[in-house]
Each structure stands twice: as C-alpha cells, then as structure tokens.
N, C-alpha and C. Protein backbone atom coordinates (compact mmCIF):
# COMPACT_ATOMS: atom_id res chain seq x y z
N UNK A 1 65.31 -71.15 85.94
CA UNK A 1 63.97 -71.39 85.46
C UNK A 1 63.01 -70.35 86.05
N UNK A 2 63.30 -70.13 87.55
CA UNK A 2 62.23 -68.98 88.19
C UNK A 2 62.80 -67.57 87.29
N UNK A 3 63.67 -67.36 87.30
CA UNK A 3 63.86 -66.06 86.60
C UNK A 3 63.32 -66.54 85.19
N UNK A 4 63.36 -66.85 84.03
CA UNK A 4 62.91 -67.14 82.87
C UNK A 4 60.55 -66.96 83.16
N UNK A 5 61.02 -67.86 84.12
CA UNK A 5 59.19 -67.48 84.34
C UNK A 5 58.70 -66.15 84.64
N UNK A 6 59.29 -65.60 85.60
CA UNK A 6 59.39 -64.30 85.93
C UNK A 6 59.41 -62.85 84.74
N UNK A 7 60.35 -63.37 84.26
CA UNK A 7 60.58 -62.64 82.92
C UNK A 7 59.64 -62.32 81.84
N UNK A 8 59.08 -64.09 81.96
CA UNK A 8 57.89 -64.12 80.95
C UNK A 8 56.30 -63.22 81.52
N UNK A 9 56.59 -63.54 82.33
CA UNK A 9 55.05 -63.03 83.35
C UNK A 9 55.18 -61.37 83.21
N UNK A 10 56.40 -60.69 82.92
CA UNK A 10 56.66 -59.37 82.93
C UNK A 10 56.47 -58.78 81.46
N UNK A 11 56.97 -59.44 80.57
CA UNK A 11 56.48 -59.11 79.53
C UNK A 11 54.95 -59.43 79.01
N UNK A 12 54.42 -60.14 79.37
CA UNK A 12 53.07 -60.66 79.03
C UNK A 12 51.82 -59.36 80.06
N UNK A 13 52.73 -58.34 81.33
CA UNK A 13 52.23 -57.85 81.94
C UNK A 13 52.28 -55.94 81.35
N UNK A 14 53.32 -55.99 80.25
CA UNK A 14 53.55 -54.96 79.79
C UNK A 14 52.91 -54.89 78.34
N UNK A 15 52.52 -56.23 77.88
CA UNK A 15 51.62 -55.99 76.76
C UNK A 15 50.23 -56.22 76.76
N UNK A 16 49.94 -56.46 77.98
CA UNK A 16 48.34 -56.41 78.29
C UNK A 16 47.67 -54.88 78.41
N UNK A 17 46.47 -54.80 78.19
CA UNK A 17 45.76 -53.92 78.05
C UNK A 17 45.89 -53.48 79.97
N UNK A 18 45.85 -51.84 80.30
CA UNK A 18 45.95 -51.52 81.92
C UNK A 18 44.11 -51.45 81.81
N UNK A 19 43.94 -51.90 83.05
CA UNK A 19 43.05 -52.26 83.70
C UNK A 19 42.53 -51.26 84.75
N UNK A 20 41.93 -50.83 85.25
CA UNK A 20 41.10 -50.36 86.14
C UNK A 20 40.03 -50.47 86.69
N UNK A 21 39.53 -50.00 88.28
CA UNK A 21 38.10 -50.29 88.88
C UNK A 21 37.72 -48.89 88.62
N UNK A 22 36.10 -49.32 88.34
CA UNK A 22 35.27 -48.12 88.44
C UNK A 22 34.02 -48.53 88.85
N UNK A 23 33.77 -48.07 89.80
CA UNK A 23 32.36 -48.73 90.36
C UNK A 23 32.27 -49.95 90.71
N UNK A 24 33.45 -50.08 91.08
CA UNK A 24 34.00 -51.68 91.24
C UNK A 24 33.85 -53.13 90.65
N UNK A 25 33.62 -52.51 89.07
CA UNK A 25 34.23 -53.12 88.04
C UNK A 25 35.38 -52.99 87.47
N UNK A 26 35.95 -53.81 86.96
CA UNK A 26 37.31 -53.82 86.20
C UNK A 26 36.60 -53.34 84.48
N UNK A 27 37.82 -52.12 84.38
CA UNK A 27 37.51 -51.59 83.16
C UNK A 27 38.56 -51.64 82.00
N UNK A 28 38.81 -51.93 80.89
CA UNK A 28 40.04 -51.51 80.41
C UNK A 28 40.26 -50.35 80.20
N UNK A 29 41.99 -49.85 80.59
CA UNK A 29 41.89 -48.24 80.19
C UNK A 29 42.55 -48.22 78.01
N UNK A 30 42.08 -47.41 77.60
CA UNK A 30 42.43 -46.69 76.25
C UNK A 30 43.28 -46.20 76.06
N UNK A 31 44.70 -46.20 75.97
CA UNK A 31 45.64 -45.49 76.15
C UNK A 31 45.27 -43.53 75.11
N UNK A 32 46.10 -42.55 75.62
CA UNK A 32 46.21 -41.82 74.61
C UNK A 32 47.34 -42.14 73.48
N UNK A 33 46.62 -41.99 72.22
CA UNK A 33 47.36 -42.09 71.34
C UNK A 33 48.95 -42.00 71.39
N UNK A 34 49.38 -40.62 72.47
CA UNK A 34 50.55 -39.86 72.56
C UNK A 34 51.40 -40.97 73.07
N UNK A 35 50.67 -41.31 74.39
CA UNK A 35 51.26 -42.28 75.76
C UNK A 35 51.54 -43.12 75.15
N UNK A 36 50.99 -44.06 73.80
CA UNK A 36 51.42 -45.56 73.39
C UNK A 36 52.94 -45.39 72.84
N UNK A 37 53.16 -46.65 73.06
CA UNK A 37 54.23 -46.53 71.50
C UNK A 37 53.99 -47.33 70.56
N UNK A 38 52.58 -48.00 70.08
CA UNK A 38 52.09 -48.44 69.06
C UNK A 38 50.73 -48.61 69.26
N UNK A 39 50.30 -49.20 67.97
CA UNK A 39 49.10 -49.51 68.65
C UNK A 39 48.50 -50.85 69.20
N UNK A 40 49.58 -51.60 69.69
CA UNK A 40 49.61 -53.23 70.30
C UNK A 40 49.51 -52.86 72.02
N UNK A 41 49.21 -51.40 72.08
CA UNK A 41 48.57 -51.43 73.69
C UNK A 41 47.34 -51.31 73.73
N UNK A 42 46.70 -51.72 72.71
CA UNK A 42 44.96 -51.25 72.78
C UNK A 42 44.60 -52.86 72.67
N UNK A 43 43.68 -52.89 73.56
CA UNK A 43 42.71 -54.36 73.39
C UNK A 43 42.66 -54.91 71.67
N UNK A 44 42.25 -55.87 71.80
CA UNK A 44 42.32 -57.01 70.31
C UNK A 44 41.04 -56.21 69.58
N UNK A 45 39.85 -55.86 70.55
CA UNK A 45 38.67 -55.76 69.39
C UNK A 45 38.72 -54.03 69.26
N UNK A 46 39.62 -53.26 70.12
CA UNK A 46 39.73 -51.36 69.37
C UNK A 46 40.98 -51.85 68.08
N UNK A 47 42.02 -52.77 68.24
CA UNK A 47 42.62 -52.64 66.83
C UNK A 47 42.15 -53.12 65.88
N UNK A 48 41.09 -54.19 65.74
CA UNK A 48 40.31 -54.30 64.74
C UNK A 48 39.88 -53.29 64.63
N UNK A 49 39.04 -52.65 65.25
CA UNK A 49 38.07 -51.21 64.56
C UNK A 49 39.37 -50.22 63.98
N UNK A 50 40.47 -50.47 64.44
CA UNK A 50 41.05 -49.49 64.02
C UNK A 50 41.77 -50.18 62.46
N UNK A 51 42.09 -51.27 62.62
CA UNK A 51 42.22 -52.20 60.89
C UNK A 51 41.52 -51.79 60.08
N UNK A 52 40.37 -51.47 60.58
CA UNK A 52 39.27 -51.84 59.85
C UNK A 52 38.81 -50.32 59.09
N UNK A 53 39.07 -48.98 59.59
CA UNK A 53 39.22 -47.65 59.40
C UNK A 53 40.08 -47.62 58.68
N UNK A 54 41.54 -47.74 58.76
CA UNK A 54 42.47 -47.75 58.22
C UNK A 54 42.61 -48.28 56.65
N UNK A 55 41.87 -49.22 56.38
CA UNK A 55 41.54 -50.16 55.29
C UNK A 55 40.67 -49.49 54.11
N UNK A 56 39.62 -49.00 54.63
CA UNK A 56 38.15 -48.17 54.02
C UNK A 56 39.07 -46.86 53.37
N UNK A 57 39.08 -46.73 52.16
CA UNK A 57 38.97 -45.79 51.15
C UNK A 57 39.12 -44.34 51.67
N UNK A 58 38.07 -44.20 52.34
CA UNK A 58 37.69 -42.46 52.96
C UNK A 58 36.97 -43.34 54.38
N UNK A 59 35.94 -41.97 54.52
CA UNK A 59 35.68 -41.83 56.29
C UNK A 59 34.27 -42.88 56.01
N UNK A 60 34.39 -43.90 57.20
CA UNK A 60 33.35 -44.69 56.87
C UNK A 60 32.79 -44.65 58.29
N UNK A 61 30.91 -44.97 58.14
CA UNK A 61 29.85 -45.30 59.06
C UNK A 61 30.63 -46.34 59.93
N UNK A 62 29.66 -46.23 61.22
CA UNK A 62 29.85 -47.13 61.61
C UNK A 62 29.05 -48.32 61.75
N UNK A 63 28.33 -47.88 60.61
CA UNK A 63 27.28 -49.77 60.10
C UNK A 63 28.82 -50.23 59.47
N UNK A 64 29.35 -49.50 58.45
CA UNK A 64 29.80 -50.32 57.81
C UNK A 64 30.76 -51.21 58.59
N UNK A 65 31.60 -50.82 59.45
CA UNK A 65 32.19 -51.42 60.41
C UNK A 65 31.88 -52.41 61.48
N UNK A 66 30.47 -52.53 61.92
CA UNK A 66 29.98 -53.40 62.26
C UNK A 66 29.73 -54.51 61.57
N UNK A 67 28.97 -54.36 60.59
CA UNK A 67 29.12 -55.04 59.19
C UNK A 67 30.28 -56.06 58.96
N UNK A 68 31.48 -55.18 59.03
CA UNK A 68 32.97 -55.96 58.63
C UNK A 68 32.81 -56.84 60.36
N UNK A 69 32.64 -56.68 61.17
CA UNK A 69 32.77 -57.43 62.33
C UNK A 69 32.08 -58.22 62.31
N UNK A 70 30.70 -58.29 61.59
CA UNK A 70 29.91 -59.51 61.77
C UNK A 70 28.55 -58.77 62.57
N UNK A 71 28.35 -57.75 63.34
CA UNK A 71 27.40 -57.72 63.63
C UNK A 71 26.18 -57.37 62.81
N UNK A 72 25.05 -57.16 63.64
CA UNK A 72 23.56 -57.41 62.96
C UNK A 72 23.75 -55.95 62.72
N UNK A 73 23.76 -55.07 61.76
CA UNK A 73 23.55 -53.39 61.53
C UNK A 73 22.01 -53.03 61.41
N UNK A 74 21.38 -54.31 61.37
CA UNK A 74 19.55 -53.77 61.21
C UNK A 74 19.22 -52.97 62.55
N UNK A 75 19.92 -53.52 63.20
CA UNK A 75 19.82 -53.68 65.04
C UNK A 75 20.12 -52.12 65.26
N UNK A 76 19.94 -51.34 65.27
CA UNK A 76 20.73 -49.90 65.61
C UNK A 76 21.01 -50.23 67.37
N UNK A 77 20.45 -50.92 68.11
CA UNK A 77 20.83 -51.07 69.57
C UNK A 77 22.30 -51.79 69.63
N UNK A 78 22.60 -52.87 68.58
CA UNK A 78 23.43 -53.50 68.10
C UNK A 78 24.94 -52.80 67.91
N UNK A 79 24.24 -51.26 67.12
CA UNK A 79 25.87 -50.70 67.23
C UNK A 79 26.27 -49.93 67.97
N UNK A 80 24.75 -49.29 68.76
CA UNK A 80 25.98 -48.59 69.84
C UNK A 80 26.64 -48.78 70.83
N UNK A 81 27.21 -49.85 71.56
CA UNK A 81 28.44 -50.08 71.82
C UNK A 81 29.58 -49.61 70.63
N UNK A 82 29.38 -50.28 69.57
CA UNK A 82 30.50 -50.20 68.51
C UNK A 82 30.73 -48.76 68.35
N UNK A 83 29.91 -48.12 68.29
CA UNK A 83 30.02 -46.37 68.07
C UNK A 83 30.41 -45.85 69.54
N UNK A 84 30.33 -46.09 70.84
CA UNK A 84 31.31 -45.57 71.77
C UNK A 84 32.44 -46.34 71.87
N UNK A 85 32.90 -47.01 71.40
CA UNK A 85 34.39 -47.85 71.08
C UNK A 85 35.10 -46.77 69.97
N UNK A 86 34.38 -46.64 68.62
CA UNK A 86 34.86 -45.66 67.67
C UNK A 86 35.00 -44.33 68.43
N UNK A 87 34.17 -43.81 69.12
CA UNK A 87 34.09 -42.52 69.90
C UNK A 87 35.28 -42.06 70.85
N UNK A 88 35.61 -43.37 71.79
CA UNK A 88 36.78 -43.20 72.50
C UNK A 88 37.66 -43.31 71.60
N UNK A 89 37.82 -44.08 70.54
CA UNK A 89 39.27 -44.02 70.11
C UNK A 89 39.68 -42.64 69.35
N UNK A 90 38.37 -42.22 69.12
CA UNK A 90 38.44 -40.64 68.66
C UNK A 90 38.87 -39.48 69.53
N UNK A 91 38.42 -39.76 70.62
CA UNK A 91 38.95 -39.35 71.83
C UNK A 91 40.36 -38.97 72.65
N UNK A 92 40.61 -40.32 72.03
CA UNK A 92 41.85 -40.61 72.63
C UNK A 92 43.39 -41.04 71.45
N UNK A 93 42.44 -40.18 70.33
CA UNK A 93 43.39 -39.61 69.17
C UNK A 93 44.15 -40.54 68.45
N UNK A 94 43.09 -41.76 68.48
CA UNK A 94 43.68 -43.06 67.25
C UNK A 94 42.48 -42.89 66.24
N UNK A 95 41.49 -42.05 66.09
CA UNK A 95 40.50 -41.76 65.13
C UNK A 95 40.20 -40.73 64.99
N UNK A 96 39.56 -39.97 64.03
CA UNK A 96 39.31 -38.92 63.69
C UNK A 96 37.70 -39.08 63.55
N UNK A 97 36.94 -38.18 64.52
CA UNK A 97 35.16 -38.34 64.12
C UNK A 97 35.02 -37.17 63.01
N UNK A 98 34.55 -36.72 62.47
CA UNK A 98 34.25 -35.86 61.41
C UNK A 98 32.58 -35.53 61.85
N UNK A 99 32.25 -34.31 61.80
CA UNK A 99 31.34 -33.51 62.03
C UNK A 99 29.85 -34.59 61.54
N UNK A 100 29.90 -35.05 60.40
CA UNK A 100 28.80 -36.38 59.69
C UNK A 100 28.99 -37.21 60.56
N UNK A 101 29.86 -37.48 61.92
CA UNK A 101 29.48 -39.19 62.57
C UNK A 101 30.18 -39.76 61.57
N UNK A 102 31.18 -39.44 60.93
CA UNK A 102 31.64 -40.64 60.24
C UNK A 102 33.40 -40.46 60.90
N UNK A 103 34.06 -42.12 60.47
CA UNK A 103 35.41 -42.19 60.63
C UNK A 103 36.33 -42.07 60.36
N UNK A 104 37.21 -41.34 60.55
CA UNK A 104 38.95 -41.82 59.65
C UNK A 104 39.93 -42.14 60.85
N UNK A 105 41.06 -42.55 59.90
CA UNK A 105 42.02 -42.78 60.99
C UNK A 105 43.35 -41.43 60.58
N UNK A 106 44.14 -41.63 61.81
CA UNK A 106 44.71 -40.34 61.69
C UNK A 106 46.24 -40.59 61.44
N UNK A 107 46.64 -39.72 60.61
CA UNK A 107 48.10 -40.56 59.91
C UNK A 107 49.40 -40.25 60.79
C-alpha cells in the first residue's frame, strides 16, 4: 500500500506544473516548448489560451481571447495579465506573436 501511495504521489509530482521562488514568492515555471513533451506540462489556464489560439481561424487579438475566457475586454487593465500569459507562451515557443500584437499557434 506504501509503495502504491508513493507511486501515486510521484506521478501526480511529474505532472504538476515546476514551481519556483522569486522574491520569495512561489512562481510557476513555463516550460520551453523544446523541454516539454506535450503540452500537459503547462498550467490549466496557459492550455486554455493555447485551445483557444489553436481553434481561431487565423491570428487572433487578445480581446478576443479574453472574451472566450469570460473576461471583461472593456477593461483594457483586465487584459493585461492575459497578454503577458500570451507573451510568455510566445516566448517560450508554444505561440507565435506576429509583428500586429496578434496570435497564432505554432504547428
């Protein structure tokens, strides 16, 4: 039974998002695209944004994406969080920013 618990606690520790202090807060880290081997190592609310890119036609705002999340887009204070979430994942080569501020995802 201790090994079975053990086991479980190890896998539940390899699919969690890695963690880090910075300023002695706990931060989540972003994996690089390269480093993953899917994209089930990124937190619950970067694979939505990234569903949610993936889904859209061509390169979309990021009202519209807020929008699909539910937030207020009147709010421009509202999305930028959401636009440095899109930014890192651009970053870190699960998005593509395009010169317009707009999104794609990268195949």
């Amino acid at each position: 039974m201790n090994r079975l618990a053990e086991q479980v606690q190890a896998d539940a520790e390899a699919v969690a998002p890695v963690s880090a202090k910075v300023a002695g807060r706990a931060v989540r880290l972003i994996p690089h695209r390269s480093d993953a081997a899917d994209e089930g190592a990124l937190p619950g609310d970067y694979r939505k944004i990234l569903a949610i890119v993936r889904e859209a036609d061509g390169p979309v705002q990021v009202r519209a994406v807020g929008e699909r999340l539910g937030l207020d887009a009147s709010v421009r204070g509202k999305l930028e969080p959401l636009r440095a979430k899109m930014t890192k994942l651009a970053d870190r080569g699960w998005l593509h920013k395009r010169g317009d501020g707009r999104f794609t995802a990268r195949l």
